[in-house]
C-alpha atoms as a PDB file:
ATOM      1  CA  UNK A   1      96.400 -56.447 -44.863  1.00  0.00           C
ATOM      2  CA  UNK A   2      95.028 -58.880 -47.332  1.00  0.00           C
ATOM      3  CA  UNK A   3      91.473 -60.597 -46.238  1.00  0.00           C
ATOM      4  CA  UNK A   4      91.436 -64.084 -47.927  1.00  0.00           C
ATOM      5  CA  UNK A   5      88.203 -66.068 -48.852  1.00  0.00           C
ATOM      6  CA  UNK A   6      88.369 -67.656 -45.395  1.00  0.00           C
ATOM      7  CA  UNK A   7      88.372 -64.735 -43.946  1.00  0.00           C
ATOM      8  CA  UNK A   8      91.726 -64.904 -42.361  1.00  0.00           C
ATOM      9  CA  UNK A   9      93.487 -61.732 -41.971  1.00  0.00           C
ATOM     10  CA  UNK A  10      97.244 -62.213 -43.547  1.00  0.00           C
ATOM     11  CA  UNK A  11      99.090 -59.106 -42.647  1.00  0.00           C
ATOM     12  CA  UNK A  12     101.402 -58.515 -46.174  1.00  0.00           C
ATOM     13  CA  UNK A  13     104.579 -61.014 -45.834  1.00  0.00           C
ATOM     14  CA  UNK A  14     103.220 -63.204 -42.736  1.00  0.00           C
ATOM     15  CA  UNK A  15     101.959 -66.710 -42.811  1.00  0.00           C
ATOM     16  CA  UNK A  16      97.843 -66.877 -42.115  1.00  0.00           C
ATOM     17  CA  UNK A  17      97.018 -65.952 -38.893  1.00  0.00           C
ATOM     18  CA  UNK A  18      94.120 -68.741 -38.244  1.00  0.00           C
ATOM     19  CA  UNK A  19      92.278 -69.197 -34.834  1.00  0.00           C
ATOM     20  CA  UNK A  20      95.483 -70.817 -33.159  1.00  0.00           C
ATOM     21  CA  UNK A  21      97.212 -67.842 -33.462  1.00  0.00           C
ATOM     22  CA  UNK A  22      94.926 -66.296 -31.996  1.00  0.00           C
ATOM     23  CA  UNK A  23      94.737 -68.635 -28.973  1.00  0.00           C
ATOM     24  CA  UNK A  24      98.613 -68.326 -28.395  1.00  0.00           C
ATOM     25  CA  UNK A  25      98.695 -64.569 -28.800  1.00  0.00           C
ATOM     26  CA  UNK A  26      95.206 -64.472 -26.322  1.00  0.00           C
ATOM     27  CA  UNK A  27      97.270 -67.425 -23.679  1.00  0.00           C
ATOM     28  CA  UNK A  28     100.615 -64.759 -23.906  1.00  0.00           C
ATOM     29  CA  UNK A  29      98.547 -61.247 -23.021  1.00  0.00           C
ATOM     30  CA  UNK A  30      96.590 -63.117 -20.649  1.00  0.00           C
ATOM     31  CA  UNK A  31     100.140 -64.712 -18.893  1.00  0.00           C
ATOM     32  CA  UNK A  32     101.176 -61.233 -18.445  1.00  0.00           C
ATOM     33  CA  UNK A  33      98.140 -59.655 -17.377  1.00  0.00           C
ATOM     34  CA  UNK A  34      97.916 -62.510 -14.450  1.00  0.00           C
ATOM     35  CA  UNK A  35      94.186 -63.380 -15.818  1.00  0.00           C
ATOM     36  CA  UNK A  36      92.682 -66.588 -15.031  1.00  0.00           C
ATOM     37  CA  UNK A  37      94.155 -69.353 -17.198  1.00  0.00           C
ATOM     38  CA  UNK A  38      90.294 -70.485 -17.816  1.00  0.00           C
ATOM     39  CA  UNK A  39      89.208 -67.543 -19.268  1.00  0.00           C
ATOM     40  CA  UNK A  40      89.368 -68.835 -23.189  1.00  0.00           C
ATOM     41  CA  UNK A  41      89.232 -66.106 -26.460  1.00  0.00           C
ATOM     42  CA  UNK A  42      85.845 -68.311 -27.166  1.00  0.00           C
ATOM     43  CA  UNK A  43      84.604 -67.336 -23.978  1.00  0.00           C
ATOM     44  CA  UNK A  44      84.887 -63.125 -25.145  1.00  0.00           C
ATOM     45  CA  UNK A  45      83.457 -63.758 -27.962  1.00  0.00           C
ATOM     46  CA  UNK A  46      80.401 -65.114 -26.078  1.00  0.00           C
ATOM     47  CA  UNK A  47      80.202 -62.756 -23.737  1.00  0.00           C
ATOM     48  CA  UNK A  48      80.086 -60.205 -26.257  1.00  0.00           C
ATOM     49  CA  UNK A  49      77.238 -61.506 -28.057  1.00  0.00           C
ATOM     50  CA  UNK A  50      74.970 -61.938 -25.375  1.00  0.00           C
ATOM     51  CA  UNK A  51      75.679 -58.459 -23.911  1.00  0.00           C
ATOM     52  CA  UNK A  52      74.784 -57.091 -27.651  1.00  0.00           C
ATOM     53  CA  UNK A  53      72.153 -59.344 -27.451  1.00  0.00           C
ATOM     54  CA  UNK A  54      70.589 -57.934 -24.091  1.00  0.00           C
ATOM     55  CA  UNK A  55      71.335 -54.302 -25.484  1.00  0.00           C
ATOM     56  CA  UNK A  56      68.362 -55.064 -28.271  1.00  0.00           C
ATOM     57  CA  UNK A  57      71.167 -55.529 -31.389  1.00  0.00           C
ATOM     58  CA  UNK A  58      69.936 -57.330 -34.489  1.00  0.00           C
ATOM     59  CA  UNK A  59      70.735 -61.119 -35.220  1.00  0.00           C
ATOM     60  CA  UNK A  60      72.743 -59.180 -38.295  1.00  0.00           C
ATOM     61  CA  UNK A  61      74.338 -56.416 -36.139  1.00  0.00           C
ATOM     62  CA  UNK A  62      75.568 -59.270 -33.857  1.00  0.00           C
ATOM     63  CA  UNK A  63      77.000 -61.648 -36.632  1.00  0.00           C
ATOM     64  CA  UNK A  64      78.755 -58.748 -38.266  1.00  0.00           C
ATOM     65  CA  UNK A  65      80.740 -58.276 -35.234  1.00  0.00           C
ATOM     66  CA  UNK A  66      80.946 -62.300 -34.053  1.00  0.00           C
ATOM     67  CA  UNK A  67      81.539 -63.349 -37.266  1.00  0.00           C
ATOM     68  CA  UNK A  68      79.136 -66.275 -36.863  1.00  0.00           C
ATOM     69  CA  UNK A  69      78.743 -68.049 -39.877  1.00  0.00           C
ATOM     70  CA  UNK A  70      75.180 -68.301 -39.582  1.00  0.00           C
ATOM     71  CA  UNK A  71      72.014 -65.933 -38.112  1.00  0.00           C
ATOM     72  CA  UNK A  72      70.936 -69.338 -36.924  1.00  0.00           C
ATOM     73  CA  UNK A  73      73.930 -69.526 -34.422  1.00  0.00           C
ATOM     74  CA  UNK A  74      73.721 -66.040 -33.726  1.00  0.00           C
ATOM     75  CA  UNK A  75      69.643 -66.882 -32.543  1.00  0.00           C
ATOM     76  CA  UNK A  76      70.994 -68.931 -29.732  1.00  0.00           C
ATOM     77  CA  UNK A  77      71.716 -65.442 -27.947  1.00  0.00           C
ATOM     78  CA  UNK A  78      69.120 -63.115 -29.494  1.00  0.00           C
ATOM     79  CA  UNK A  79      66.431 -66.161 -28.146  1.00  0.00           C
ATOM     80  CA  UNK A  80      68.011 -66.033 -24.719  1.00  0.00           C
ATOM     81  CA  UNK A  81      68.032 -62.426 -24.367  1.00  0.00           C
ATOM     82  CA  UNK A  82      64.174 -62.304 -25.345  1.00  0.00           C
ATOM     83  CA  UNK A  83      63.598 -65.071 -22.967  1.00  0.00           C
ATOM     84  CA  UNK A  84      64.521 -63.127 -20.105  1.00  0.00           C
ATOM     85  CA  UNK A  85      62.810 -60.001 -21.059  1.00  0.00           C
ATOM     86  CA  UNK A  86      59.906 -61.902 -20.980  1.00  0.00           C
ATOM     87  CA  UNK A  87      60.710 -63.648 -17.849  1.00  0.00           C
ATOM     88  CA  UNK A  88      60.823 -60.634 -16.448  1.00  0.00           C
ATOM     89  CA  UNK A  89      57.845 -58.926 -17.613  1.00  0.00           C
ATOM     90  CA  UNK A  90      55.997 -62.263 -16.037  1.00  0.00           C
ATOM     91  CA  UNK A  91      57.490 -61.837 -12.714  1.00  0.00           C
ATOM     92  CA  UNK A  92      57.162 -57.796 -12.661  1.00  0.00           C
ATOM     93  CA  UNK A  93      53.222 -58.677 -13.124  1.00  0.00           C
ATOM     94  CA  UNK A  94      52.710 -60.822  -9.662  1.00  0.00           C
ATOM     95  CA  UNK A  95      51.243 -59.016  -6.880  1.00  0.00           C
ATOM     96  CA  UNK A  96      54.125 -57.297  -4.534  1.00  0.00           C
ATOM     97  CA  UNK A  97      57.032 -57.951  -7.008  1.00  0.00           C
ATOM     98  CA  UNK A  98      59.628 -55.239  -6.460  1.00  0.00           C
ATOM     99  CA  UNK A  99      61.525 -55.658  -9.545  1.00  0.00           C
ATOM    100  CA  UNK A 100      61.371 -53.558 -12.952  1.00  0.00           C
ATOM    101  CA  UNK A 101      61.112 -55.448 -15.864  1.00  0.00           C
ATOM    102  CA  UNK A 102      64.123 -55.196 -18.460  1.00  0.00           C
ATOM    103  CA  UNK A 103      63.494 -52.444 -21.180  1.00  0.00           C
ATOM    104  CA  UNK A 104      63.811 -53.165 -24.707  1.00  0.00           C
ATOM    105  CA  UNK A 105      66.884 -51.043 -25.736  1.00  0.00           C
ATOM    106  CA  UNK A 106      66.915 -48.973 -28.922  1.00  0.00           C
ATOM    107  CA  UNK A 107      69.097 -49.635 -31.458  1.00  0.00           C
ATOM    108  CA  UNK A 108      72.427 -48.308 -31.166  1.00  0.00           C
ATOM    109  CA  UNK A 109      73.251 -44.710 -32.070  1.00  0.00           C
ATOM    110  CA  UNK A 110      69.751 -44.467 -31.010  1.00  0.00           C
ATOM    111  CA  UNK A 111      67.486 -42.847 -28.169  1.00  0.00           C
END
C-alpha cells in the first residue's frame, strides 16, 4: 500500500479510501453482525482513546494510534482521565468511603 500526504491509505490500483469508505465498509460489517445502527466508527475511535487514556498512555502514545491531528485534541481525554483519578482520590479521603481510588497505570509493556 501507498500512504499519501493525507494520510489516506490507497491500496496499489484502488481509488483513495477516505473516511466514507470507511463509514460504508463500518455500516456493512455492522449490518451483518446485527450491531446497533447507532453505534458510529467515530464512536470506536473515542472509546479507544479514553480507555488508553484511563490506562495512563501518553497524549503522544494516544495520537499515534487515534491519529488526532493535534496533542491538543488528544488532551480532551488525557484531562478527563486525570479528572477522575483525582475525583477519586477526593472521595477515597472522606471518612467511611468504601471505595479504592483509581491507580495510576504504568506505561505499557510496563510493571
Amino acid at each position: 500500500m501507498n500512504v499519501h500526504r493525507n494520510a489516506r491509505l490507497t491500496p496499489i490500483g484502488r481509488e483513495r479510501m477516505g473516511a466514507s469508505w470507511y463509514e460504508h465498509r463500518f455500516a456493512q460489517v455492522r449490518a451483518e453482525l446485527g450491531l446497533a445502527g447507532d453505534l458510529h466508527f467515530h464512536g470506536l475511535r473515542h472509546t479507544m482513546a479514553s480507555q488508553l487514556a484511563e490506562s495512563g498512555a501518553s497524549d503522544a502514545e494516544i495520537q499515534s494510534v487515534t491519529g488526532h491531528k493535534t496533542r491538543a485534541m488528544v488532551a480532551h481525554y488525557t484531562e478527563q482521565a486525570r479528572q477522575r483519578r483525582l475525583a477519586a482520590a477526593a472521595i477515597a479521603r472522606l471518612p467511611g468511603a468504601n471505595i479504592q481510588p483509581l491507580r495510576e497505570s504504568a506505561a505499557p509493556g510496563t510493571k
